[in-house]
PDB file of N, CA and C in Angstrom:
ATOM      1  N   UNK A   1      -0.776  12.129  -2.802  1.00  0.00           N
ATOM      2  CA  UNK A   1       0.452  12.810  -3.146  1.00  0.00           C
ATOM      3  C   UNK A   1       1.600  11.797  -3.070  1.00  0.00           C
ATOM      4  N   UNK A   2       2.335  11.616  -3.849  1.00  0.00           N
ATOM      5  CA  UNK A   2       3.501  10.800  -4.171  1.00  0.00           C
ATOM      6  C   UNK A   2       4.735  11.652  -3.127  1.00  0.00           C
ATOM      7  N   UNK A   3       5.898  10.980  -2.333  1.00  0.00           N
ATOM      8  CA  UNK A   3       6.914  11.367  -1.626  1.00  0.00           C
ATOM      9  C   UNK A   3       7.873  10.584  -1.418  1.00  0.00           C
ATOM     10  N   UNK A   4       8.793  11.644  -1.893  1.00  0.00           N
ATOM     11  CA  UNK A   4      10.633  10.843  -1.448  1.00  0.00           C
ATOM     12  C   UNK A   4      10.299   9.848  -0.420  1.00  0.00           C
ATOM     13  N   UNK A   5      10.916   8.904  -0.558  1.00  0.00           N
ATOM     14  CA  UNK A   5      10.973   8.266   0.954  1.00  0.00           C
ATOM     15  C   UNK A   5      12.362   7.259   0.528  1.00  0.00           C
ATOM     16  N   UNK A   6      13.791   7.691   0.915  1.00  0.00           N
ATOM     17  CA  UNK A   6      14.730   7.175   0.663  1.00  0.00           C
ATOM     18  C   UNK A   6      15.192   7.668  -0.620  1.00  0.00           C
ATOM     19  N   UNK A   7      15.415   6.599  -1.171  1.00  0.00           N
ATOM     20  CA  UNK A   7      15.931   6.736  -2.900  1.00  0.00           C
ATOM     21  C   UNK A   7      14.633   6.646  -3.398  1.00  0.00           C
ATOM     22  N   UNK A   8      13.775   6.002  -3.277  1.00  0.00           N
ATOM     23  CA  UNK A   8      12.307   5.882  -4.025  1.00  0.00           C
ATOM     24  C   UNK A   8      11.290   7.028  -3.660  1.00  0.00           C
ATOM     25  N   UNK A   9      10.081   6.822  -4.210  1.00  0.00           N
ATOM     26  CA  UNK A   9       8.715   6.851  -4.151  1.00  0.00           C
ATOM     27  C   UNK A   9       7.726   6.572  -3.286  1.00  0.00           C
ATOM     28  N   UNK A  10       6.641   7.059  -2.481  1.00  0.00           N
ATOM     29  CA  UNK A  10       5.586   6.516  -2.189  1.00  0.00           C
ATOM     30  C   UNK A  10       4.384   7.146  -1.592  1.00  0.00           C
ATOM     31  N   UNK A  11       3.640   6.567  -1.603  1.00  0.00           N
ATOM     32  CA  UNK A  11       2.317   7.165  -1.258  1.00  0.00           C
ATOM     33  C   UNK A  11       1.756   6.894   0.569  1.00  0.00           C
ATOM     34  N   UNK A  12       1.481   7.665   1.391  1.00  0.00           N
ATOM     35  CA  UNK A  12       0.922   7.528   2.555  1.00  0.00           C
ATOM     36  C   UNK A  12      -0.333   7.048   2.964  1.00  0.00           C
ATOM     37  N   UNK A  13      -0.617   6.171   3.380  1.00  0.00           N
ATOM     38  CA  UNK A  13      -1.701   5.461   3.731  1.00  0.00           C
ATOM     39  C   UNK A  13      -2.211   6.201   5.078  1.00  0.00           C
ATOM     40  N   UNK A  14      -3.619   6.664   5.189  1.00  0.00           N
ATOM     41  CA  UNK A  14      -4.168   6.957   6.779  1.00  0.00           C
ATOM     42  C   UNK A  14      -4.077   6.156   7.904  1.00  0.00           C
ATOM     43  N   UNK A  15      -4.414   6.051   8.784  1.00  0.00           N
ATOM     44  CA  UNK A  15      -4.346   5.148   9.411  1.00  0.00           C
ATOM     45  C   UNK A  15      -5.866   4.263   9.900  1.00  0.00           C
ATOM     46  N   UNK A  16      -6.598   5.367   9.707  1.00  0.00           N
ATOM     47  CA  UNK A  16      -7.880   4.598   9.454  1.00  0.00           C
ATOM     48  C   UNK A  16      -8.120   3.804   8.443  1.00  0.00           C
ATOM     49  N   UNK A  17      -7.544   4.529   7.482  1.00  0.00           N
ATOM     50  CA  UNK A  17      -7.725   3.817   6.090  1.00  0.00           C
ATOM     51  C   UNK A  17      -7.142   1.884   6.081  1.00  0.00           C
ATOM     52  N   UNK A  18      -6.228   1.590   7.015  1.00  0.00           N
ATOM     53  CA  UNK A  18      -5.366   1.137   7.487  1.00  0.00           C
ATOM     54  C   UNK A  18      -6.053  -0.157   8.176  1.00  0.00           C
ATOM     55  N   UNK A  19      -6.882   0.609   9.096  1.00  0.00           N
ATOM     56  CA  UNK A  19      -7.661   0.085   9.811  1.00  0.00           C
ATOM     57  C   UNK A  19      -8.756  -0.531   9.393  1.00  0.00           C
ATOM     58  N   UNK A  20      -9.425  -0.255   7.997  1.00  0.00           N
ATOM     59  CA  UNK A  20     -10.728  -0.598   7.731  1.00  0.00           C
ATOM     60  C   UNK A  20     -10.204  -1.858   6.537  1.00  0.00           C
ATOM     61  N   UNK A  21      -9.043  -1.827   6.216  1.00  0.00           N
ATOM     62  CA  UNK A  21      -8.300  -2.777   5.251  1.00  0.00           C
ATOM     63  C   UNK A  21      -8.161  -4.106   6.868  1.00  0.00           C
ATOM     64  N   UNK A  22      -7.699  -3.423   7.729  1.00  0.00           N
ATOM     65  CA  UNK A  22      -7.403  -4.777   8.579  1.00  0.00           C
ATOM     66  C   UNK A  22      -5.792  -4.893   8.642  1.00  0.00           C
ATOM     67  N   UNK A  23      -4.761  -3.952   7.938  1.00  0.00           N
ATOM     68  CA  UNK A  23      -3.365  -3.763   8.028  1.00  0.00           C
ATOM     69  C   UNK A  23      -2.766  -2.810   8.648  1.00  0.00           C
ATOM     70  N   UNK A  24      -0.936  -3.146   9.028  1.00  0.00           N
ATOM     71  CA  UNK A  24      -0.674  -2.544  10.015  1.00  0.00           C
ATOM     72  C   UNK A  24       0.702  -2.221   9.441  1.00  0.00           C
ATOM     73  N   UNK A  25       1.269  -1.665   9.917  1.00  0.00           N
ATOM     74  CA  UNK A  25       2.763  -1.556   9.626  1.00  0.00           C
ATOM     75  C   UNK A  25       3.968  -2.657   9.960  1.00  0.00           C
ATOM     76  N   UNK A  26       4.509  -2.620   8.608  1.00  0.00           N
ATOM     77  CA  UNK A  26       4.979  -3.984   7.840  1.00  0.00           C
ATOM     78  C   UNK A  26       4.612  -4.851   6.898  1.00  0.00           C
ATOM     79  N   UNK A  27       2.707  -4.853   6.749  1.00  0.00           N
ATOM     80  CA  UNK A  27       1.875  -5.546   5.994  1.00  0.00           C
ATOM     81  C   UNK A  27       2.841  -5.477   4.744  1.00  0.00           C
ATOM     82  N   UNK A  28       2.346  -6.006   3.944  1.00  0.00           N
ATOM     83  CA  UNK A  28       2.836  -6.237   2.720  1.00  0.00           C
ATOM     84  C   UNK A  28       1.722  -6.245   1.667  1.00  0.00           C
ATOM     85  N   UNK A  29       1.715  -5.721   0.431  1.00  0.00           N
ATOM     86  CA  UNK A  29       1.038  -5.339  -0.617  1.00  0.00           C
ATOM     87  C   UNK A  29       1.303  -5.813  -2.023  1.00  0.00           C
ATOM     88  N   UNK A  30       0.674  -6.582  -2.800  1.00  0.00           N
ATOM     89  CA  UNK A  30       0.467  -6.547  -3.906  1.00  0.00           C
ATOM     90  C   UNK A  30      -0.170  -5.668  -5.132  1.00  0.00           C
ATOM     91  N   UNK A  31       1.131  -5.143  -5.776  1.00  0.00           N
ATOM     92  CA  UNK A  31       0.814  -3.689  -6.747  1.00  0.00           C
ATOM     93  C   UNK A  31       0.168  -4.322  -8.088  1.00  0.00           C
ATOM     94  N   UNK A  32      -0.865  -3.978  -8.529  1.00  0.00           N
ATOM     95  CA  UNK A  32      -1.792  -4.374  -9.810  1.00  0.00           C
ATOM     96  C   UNK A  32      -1.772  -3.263 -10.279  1.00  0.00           C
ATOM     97  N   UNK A  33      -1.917  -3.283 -11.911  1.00  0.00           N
ATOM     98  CA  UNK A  33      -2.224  -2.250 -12.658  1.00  0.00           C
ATOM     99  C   UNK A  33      -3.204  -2.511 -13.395  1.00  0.00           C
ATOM    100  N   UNK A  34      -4.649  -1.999 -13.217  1.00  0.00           N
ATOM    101  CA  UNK A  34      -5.876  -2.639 -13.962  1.00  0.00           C
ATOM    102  C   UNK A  34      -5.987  -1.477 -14.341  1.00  0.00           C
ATOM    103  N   UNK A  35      -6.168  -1.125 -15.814  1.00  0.00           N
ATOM    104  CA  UNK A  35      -6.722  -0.182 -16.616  1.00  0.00           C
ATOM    105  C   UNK A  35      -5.859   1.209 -16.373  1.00  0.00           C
ATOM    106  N   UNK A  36      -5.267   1.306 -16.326  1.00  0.00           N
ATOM    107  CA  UNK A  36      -4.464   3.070 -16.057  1.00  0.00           C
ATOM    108  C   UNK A  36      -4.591   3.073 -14.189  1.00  0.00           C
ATOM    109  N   UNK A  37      -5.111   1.976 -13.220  1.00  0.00           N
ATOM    110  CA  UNK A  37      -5.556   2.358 -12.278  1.00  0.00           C
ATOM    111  C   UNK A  37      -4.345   1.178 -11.414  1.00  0.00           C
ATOM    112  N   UNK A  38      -4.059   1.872 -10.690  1.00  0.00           N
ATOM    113  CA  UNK A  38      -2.874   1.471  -9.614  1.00  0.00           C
ATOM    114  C   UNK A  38      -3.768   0.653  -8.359  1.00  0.00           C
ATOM    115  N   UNK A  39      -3.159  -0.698  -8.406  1.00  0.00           N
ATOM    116  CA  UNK A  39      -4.150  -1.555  -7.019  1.00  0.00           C
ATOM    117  C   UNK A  39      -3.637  -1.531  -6.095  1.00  0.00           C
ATOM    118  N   UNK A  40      -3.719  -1.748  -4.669  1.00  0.00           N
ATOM    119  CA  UNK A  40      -2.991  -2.227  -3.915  1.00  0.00           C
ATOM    120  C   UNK A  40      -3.799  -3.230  -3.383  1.00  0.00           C
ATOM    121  N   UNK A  41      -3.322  -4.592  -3.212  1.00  0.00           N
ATOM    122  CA  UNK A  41      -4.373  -5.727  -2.491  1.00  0.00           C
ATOM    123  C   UNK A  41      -3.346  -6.400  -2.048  1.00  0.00           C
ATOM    124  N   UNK A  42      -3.329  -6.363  -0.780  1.00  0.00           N
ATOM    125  CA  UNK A  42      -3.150  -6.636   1.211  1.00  0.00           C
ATOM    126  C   UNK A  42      -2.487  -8.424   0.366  1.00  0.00           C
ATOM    127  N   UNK A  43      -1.592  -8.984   0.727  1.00  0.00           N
ATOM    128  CA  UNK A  43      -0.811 -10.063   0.622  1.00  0.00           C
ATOM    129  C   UNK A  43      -1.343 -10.661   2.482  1.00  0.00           C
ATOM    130  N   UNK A  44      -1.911 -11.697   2.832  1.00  0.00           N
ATOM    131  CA  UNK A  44      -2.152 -12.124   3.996  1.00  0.00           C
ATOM    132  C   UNK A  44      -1.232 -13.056   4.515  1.00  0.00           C
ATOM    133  N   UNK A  45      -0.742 -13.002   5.501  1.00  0.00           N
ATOM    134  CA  UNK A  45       0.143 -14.828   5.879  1.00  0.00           C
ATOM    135  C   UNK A  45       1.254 -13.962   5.150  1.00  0.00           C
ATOM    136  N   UNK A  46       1.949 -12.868   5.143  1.00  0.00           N
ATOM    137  CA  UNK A  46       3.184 -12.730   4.750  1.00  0.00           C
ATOM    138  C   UNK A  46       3.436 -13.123   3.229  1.00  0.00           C
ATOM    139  N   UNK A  47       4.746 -13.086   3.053  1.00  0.00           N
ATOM    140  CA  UNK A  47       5.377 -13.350   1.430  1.00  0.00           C
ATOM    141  C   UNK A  47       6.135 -14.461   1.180  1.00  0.00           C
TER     142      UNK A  47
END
């Protein structure tokens, strides 16, 4: 489910889900769009 969050958009991550990626709050994400399909892949060592 997509949600306000400020002026924008976003989607909620579990926290297991979170956990099995190996990220935490603050991580940082790289957004891909492959085929109609929305990526998210984990940026390591910061930006």
């Amino acid at each position: 489910m997509i949600r306000k969050i400020g002026n924008g958009r976003g989607v909620l991550l579990s926290k297991s889900l979170c956990n099995i990626m190996g990220m935490d709050i603050e991580d940082c994400f790289r957004v891909d769009l492959e085929n109609g399909k929305l990526v998210l892949v984990p940026i390591r060592g910061g930006i």
